[in-house]
C-alpha atoms as a PDB file:
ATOM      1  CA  UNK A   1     113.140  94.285  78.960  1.00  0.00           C
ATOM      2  CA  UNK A   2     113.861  96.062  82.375  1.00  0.00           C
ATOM      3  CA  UNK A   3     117.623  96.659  82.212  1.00  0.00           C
ATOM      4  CA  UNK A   4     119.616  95.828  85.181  1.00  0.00           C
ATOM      5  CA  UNK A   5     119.964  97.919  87.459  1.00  0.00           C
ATOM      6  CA  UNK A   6     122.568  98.431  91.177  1.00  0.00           C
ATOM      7  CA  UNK A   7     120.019  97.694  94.171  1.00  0.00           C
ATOM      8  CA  UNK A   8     120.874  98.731  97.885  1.00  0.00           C
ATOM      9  CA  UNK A   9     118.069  97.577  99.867  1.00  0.00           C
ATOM     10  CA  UNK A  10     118.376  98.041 104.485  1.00  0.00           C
ATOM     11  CA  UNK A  11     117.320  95.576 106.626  1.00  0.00           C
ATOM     12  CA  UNK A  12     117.097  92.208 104.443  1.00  0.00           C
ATOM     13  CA  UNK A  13     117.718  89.741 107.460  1.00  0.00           C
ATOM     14  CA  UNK A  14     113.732  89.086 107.488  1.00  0.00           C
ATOM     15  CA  UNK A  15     110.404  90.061 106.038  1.00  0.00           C
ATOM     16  CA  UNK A  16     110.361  92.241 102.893  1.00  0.00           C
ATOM     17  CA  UNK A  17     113.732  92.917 102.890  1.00  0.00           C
ATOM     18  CA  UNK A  18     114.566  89.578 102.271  1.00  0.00           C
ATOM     19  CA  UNK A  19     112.051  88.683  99.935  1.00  0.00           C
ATOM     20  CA  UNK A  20     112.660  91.307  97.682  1.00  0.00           C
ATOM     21  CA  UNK A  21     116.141  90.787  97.749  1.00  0.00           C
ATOM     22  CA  UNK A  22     115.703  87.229  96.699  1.00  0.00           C
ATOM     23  CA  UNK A  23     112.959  88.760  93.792  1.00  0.00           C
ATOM     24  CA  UNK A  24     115.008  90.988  91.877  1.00  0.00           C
ATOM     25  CA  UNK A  25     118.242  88.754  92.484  1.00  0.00           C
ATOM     26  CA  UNK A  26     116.499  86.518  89.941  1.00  0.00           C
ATOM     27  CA  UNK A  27     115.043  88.663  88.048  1.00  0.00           C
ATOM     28  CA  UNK A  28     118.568  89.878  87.267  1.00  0.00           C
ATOM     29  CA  UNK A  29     119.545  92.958  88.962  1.00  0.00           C
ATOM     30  CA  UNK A  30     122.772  93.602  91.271  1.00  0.00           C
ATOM     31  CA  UNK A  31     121.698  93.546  94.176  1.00  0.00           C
ATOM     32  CA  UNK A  32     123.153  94.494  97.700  1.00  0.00           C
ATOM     33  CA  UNK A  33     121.249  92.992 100.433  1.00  0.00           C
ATOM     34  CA  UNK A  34     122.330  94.565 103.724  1.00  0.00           C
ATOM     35  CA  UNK A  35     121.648  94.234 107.835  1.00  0.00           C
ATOM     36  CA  UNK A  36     122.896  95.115 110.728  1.00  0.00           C
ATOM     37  CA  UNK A  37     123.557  91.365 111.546  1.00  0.00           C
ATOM     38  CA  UNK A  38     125.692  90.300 108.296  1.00  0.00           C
ATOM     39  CA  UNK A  39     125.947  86.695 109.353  1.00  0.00           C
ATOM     40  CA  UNK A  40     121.928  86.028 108.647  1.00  0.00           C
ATOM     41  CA  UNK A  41     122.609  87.131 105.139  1.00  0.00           C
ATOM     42  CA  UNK A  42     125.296  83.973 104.564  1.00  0.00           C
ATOM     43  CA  UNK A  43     121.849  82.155 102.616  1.00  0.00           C
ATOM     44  CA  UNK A  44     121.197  85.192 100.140  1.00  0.00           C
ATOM     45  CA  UNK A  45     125.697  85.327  99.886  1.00  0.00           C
ATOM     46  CA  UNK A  46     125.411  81.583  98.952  1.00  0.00           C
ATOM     47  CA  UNK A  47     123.030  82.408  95.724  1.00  0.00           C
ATOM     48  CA  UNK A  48     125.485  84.610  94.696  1.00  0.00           C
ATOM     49  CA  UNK A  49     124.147  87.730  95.858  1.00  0.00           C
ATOM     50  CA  UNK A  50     126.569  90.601  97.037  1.00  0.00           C
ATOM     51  CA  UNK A  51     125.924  91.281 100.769  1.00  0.00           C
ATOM     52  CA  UNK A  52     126.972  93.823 103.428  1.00  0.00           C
ATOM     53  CA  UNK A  53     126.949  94.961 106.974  1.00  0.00           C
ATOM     54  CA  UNK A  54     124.805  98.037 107.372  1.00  0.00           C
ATOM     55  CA  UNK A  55     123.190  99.627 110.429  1.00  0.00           C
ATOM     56  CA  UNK A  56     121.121 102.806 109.914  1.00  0.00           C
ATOM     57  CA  UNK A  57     121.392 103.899 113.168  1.00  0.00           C
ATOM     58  CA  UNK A  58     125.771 104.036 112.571  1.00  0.00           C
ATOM     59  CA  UNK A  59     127.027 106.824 110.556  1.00  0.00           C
ATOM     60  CA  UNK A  60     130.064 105.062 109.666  1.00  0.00           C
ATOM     61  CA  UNK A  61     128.120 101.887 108.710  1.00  0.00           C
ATOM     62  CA  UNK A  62     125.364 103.682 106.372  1.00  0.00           C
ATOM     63  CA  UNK A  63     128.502 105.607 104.383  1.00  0.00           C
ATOM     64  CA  UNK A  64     130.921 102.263 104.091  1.00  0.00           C
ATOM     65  CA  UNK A  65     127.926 100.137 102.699  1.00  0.00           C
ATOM     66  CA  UNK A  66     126.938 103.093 100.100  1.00  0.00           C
ATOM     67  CA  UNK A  67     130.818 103.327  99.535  1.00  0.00           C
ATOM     68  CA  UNK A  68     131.077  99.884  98.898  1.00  0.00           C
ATOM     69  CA  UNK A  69     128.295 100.230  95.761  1.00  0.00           C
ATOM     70  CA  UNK A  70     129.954 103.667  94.689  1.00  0.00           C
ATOM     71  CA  UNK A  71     133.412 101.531  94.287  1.00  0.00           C
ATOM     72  CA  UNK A  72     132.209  98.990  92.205  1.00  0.00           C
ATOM     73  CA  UNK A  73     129.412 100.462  89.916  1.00  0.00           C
ATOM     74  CA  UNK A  74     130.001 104.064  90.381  1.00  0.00           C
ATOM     75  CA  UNK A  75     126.431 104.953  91.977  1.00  0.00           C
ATOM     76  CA  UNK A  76     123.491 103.313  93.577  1.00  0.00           C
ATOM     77  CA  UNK A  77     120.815 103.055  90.792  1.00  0.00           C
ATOM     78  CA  UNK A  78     117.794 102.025  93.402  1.00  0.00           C
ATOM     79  CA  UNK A  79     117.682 102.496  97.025  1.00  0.00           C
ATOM     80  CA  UNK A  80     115.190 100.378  98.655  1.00  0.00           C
ATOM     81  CA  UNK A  81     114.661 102.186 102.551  1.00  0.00           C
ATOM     82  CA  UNK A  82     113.121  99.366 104.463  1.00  0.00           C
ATOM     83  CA  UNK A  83     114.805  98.638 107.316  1.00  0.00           C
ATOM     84  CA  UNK A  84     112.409  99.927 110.120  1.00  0.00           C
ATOM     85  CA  UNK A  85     110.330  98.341 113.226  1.00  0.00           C
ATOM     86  CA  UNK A  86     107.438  99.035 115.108  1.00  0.00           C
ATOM     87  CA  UNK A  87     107.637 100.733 118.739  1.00  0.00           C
ATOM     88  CA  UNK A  88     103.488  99.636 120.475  1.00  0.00           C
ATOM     89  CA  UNK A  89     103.173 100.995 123.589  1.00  0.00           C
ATOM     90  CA  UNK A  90     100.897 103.600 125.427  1.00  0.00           C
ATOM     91  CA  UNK A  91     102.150 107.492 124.784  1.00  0.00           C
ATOM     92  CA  UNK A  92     102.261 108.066 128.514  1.00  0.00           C
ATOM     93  CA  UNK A  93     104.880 104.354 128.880  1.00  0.00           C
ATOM     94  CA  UNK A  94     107.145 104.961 126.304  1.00  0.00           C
ATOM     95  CA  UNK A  95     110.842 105.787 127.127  1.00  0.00           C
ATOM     96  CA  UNK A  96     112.891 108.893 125.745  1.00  0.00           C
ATOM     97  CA  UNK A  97     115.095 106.033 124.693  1.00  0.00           C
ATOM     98  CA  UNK A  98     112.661 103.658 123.261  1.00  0.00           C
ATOM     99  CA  UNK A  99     111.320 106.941 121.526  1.00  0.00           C
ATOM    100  CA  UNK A 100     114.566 107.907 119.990  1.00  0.00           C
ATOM    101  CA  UNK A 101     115.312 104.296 118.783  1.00  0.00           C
ATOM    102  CA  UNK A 102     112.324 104.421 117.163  1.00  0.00           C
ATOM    103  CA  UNK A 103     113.164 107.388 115.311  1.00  0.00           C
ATOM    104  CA  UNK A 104     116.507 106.282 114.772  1.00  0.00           C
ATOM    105  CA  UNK A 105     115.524 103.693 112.980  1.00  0.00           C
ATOM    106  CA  UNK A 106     112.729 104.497 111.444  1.00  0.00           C
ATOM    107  CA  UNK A 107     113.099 107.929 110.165  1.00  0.00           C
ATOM    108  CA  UNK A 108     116.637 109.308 110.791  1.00  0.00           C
ATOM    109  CA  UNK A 109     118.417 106.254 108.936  1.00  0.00           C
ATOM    110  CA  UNK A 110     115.639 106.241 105.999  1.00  0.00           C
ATOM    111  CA  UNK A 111     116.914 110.161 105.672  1.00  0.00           C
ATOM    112  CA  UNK A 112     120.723 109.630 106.319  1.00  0.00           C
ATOM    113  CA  UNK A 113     120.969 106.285 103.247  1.00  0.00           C
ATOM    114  CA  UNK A 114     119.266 109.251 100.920  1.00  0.00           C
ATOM    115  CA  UNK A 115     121.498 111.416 101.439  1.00  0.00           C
ATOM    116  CA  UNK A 116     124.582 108.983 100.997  1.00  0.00           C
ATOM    117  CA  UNK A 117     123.028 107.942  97.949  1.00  0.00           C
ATOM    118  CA  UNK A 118     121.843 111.140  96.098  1.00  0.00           C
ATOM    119  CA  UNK A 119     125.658 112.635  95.198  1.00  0.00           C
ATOM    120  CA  UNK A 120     126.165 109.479  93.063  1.00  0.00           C
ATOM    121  CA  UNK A 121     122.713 109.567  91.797  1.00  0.00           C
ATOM    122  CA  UNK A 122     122.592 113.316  90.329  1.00  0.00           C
ATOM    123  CA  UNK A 123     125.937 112.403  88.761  1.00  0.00           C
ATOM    124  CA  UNK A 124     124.720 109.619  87.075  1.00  0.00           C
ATOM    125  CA  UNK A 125     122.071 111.717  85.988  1.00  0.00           C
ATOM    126  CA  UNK A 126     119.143 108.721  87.236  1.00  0.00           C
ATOM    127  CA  UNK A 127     118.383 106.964  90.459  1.00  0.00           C
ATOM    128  CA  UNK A 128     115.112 105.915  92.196  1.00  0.00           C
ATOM    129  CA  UNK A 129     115.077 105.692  96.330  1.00  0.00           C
ATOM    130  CA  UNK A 130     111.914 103.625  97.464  1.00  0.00           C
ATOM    131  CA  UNK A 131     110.814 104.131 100.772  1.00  0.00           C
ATOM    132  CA  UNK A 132     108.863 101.625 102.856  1.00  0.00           C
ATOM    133  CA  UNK A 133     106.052 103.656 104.479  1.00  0.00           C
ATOM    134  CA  UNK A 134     103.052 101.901 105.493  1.00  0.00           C
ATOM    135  CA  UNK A 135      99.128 102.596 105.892  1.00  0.00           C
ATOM    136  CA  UNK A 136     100.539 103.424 109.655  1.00  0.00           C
ATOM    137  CA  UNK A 137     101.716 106.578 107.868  1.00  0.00           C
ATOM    138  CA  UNK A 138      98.107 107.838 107.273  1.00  0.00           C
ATOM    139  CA  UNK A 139      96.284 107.285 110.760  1.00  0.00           C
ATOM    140  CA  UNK A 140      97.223 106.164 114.441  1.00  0.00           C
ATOM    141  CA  UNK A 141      95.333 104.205 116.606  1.00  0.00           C
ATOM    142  CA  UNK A 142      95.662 103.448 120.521  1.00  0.00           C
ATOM    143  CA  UNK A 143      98.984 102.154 121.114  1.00  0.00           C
ATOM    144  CA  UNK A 144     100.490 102.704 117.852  1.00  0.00           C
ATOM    145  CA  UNK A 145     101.668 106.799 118.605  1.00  0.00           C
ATOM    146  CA  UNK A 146     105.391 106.492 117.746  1.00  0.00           C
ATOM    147  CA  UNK A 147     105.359 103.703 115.258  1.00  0.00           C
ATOM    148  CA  UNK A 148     102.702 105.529 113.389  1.00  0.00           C
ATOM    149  CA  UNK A 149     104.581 108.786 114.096  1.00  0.00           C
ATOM    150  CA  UNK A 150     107.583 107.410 112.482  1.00  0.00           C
ATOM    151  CA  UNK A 151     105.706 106.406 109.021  1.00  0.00           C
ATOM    152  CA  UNK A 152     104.279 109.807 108.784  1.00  0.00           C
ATOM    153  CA  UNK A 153     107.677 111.311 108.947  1.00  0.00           C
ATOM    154  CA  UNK A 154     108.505 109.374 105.887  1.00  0.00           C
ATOM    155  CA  UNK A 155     105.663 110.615 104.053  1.00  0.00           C
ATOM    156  CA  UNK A 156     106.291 114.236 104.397  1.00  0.00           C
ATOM    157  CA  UNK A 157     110.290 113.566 103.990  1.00  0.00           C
ATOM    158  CA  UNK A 158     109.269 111.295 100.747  1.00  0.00           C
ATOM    159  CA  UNK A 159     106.574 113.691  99.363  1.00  0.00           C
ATOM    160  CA  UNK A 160     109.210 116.904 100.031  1.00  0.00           C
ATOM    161  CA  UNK A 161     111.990 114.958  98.506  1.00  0.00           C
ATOM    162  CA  UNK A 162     110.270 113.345  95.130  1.00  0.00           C
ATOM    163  CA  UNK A 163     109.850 117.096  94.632  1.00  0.00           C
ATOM    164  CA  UNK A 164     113.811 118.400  95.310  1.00  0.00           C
ATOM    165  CA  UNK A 165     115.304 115.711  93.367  1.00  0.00           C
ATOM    166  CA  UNK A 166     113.101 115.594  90.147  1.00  0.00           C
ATOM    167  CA  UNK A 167     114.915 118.005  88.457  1.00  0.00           C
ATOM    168  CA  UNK A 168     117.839 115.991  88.709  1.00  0.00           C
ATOM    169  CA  UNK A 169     116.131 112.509  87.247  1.00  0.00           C
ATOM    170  CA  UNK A 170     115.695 111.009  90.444  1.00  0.00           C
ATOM    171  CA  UNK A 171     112.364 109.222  91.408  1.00  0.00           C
ATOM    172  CA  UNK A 172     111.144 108.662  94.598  1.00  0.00           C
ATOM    173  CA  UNK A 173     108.410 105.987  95.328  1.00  0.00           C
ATOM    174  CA  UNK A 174     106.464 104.968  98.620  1.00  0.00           C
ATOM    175  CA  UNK A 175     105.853 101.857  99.119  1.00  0.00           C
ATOM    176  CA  UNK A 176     102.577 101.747 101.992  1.00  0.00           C
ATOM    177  CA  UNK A 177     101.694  98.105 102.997  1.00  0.00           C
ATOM    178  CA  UNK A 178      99.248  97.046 105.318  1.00  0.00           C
ATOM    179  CA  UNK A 179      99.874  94.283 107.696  1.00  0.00           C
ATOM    180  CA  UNK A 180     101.596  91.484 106.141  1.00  0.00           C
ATOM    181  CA  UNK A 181     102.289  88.119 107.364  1.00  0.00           C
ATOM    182  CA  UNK A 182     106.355  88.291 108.481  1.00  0.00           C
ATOM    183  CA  UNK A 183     108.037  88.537 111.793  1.00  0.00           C
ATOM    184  CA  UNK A 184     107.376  92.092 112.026  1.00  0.00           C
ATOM    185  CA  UNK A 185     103.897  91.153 114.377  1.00  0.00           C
ATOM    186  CA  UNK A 186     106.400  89.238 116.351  1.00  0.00           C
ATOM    187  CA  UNK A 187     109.118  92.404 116.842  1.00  0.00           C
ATOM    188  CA  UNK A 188     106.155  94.481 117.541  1.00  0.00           C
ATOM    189  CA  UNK A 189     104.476  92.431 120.626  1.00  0.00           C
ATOM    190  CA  UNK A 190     108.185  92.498 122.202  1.00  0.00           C
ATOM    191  CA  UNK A 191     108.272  95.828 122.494  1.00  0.00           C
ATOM    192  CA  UNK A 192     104.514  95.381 124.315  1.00  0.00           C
ATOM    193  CA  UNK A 193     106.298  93.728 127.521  1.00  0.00           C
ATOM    194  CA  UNK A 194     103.744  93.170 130.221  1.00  0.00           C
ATOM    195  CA  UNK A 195     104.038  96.186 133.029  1.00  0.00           C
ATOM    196  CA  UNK A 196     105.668  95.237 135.647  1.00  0.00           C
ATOM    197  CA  UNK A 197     103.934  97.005 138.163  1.00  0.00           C
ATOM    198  CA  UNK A 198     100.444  95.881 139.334  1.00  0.00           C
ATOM    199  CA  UNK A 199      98.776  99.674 139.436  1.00  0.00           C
ATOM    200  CA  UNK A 200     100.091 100.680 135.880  1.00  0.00           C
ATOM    201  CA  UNK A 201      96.774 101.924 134.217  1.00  0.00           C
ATOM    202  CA  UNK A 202      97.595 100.258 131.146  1.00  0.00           C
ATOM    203  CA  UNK A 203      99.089  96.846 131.880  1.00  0.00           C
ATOM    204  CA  UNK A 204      95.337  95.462 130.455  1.00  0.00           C
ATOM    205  CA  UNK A 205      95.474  97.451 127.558  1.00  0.00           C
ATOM    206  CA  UNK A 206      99.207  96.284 126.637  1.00  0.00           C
ATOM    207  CA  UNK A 207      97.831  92.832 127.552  1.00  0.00           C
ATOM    208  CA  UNK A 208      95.254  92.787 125.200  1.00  0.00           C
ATOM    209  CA  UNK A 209      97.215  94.974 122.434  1.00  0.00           C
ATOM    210  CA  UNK A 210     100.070  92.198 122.232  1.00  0.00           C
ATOM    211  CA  UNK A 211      97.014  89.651 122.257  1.00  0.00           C
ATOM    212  CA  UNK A 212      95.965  91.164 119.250  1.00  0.00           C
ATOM    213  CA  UNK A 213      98.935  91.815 117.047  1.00  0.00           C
ATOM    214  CA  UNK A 214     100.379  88.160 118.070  1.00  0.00           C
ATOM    215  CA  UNK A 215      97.232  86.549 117.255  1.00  0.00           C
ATOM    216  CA  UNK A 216      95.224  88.258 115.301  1.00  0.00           C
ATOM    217  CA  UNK A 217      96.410  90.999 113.376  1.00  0.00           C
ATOM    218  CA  UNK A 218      98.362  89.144 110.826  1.00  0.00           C
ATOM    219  CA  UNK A 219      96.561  86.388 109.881  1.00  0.00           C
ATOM    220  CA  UNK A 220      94.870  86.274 105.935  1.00  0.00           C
ATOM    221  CA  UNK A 221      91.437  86.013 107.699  1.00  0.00           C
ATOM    222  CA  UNK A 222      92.273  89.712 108.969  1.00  0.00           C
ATOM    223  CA  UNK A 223      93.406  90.746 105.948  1.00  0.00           C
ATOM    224  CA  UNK A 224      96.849  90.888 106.473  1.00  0.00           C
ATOM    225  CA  UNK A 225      99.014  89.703 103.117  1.00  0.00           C
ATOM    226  CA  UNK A 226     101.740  87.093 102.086  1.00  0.00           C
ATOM    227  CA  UNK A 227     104.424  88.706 102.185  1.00  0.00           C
ATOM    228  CA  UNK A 228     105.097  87.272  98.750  1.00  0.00           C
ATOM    229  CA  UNK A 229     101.911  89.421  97.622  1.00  0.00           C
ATOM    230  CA  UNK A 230     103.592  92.254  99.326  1.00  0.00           C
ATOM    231  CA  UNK A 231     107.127  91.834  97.550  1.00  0.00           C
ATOM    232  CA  UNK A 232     105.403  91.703  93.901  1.00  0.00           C
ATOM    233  CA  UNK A 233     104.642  95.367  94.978  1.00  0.00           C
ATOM    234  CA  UNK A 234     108.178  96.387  95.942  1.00  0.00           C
ATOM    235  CA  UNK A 235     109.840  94.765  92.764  1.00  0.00           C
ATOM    236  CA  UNK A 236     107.054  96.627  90.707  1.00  0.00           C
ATOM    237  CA  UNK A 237     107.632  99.965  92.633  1.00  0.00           C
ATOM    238  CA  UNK A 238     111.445  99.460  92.928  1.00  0.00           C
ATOM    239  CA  UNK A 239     111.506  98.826  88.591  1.00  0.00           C
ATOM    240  CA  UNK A 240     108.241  99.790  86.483  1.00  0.00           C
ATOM    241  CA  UNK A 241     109.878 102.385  84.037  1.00  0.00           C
ATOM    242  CA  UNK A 242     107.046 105.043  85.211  1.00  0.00           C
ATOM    243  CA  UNK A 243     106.250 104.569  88.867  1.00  0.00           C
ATOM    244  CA  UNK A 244     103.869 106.011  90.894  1.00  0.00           C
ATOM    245  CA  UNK A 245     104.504 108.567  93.827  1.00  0.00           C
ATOM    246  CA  UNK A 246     102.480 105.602  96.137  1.00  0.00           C
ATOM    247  CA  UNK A 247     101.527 102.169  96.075  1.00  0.00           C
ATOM    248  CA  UNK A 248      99.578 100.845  98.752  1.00  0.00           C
ATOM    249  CA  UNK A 249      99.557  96.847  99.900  1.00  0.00           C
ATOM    250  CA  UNK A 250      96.096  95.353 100.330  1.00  0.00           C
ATOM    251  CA  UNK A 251      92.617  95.548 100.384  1.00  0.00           C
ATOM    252  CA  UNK A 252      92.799  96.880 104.104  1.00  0.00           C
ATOM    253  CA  UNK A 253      95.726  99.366 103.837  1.00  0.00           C
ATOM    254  CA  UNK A 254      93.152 101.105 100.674  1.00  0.00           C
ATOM    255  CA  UNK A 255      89.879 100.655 102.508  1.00  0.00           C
ATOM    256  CA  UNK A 256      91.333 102.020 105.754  1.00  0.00           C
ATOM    257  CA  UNK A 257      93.822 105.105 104.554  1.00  0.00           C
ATOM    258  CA  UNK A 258      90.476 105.847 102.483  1.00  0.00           C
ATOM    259  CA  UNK A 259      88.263 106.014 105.669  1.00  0.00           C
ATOM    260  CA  UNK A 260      90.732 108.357 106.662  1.00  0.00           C
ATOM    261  CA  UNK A 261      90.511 110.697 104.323  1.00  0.00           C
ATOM    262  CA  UNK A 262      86.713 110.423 104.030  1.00  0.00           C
ATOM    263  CA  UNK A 263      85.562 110.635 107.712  1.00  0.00           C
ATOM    264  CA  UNK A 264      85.228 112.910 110.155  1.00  0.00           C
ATOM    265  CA  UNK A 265      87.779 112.276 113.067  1.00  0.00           C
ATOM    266  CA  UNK A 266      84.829 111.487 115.167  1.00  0.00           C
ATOM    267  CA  UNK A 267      83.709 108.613 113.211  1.00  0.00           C
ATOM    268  CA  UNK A 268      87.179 107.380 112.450  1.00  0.00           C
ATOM    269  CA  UNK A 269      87.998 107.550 116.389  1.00  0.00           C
ATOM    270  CA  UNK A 270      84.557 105.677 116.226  1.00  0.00           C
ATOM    271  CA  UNK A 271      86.003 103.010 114.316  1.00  0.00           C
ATOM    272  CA  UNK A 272      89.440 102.813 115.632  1.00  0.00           C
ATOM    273  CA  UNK A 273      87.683 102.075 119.209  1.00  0.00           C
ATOM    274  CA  UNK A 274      85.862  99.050 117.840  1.00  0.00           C
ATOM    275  CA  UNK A 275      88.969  97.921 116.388  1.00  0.00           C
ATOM    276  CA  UNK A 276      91.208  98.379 118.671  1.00  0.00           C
ATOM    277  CA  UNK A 277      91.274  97.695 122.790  1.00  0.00           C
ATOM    278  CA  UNK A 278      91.632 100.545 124.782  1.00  0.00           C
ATOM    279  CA  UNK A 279      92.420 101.135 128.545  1.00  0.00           C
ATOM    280  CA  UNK A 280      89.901 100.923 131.184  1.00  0.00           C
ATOM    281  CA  UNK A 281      89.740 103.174 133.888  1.00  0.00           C
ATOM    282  CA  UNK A 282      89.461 102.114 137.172  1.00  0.00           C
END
């Protein structure tokens, strides 16, 4: 029987968050579902889950919410780094701001909850931080440069860090899904906001890219997962007693971080063109 364990998991307003909040709530564990908007947590409060305000991209936020834990059970046994989003936009559009939030987000508040976290862990002598990557963090394709970016920051960060903490009995797990049917799709074509002006080079190309995550991306006939079928993966990642460094979400995330790894860039850039729309020059 899987003892219980003391669960922090980011961004649990939506998507996988939420889900696998609501999973290892009943499977028994204590767990601390947390956003940056506490008020569309009051559902997982009313099953008598513990809940709290937390925004990785505030300082003072990320340490009151691992605080919180620390006061009442002395350390975080399981992190669960998911709170993230997904920047889509040409390299050349993008912002310094939008690039930075994406970062912020992304990467820079996955890094800042581990460290928070890891004190109370090596004293405890045990802890496991699970970090939501994604098949994003193994390849990028046209429109996708940041977002993608982002995930293969937390590879390297997760891959140096299973390393620095072993010693100590800490584990550190990725978790890399593919696409999966929540309202990330929907986050991700808002950030794909139609160009304003006529001669942009790419207003087609952002067009056609939010065509194609709103409607097609994420549907089961693309592959894309429940997210239910996605959450059985967290929970398993988040509590089997021997975990594996990676655990990858679907039939497409394996088929398509494998094509990586197996193909010359040429032919992957090969495929990545017929799956993907591109801009046209004029």
């Amino acid at each position: 029987m899987t003892p219980t364990r003391t669960i922090l998991i980011t961004g649990c307003s939506s998507g996988m968050g939420r889900q696998a909040a609501l999973a290892l709530h009943r499977l028994g564990h204590r767990v601390y579902a947390t956003a940056r908007r506490p008020e569309t947590l009051a559902d997982l409060a009313a099953l008598g889950m513990s809940t709290l305000p937390l925004d990785v991209t505030d300082e003072q936020s990320m340490a009151d919410a691992v605080a919180a834990v620390e006061a009442e059970h002395g350390s975080v046994d399981i992190l669960i780094n998911n709170a993230g989003f997904g920047l889509h936009l040409p390299v050349e559009s993008a912002t310094p701001a939008e690039v930075r939030a994406q970062f912020d987000t992304n990467v820079f508040g996955l890094v800042r909850m581990a460290q928070l976290v890891l004190p109370g862990m090596r004293r405890a002598g045990h802890g496991r931080i699970v970090n939501l990557s994604s098949m994003a963090g193994r390849f990028s394709p046209p429109g996708g440069a940041f977002y993608h970016a982002s995930k293969h920051a937390v590879e390297a960060i997760s891959d140096s860090l299973r390393l620095e903490v072993a010693p100590f009995g800490i584990e550190v797990v990725v978790v890399q899904p593919g696409p999966t049917i929540t309202e990330f799709s929907g986050t991700a074509v808002g950030t794909m906001a139609p160009a304003t002006d006529a001669a942009d080079p790419y207003a087609g190309f952002r067009a056609k890219l939010a065509d194609m995550y709103a409607n097609h991306a994420f549907t089961r006939r693309s592959g894309a997962v429940p997210a239910e079928a996605a959450t059985k993966v967290i929970v398993r990642a988040a509590t089997t007693a021997k975990p594996r460094a990676r655990y990858a979400i679907g039939a497409l995330a394996r088929a398509t971080m494998l094509a990586k790894r197996l193909l010359p860039d040429a032919a992957f850039d090969a495929l990545m063109r017929r799956s993907f729309p591109l801009p046209e020059a004029a």
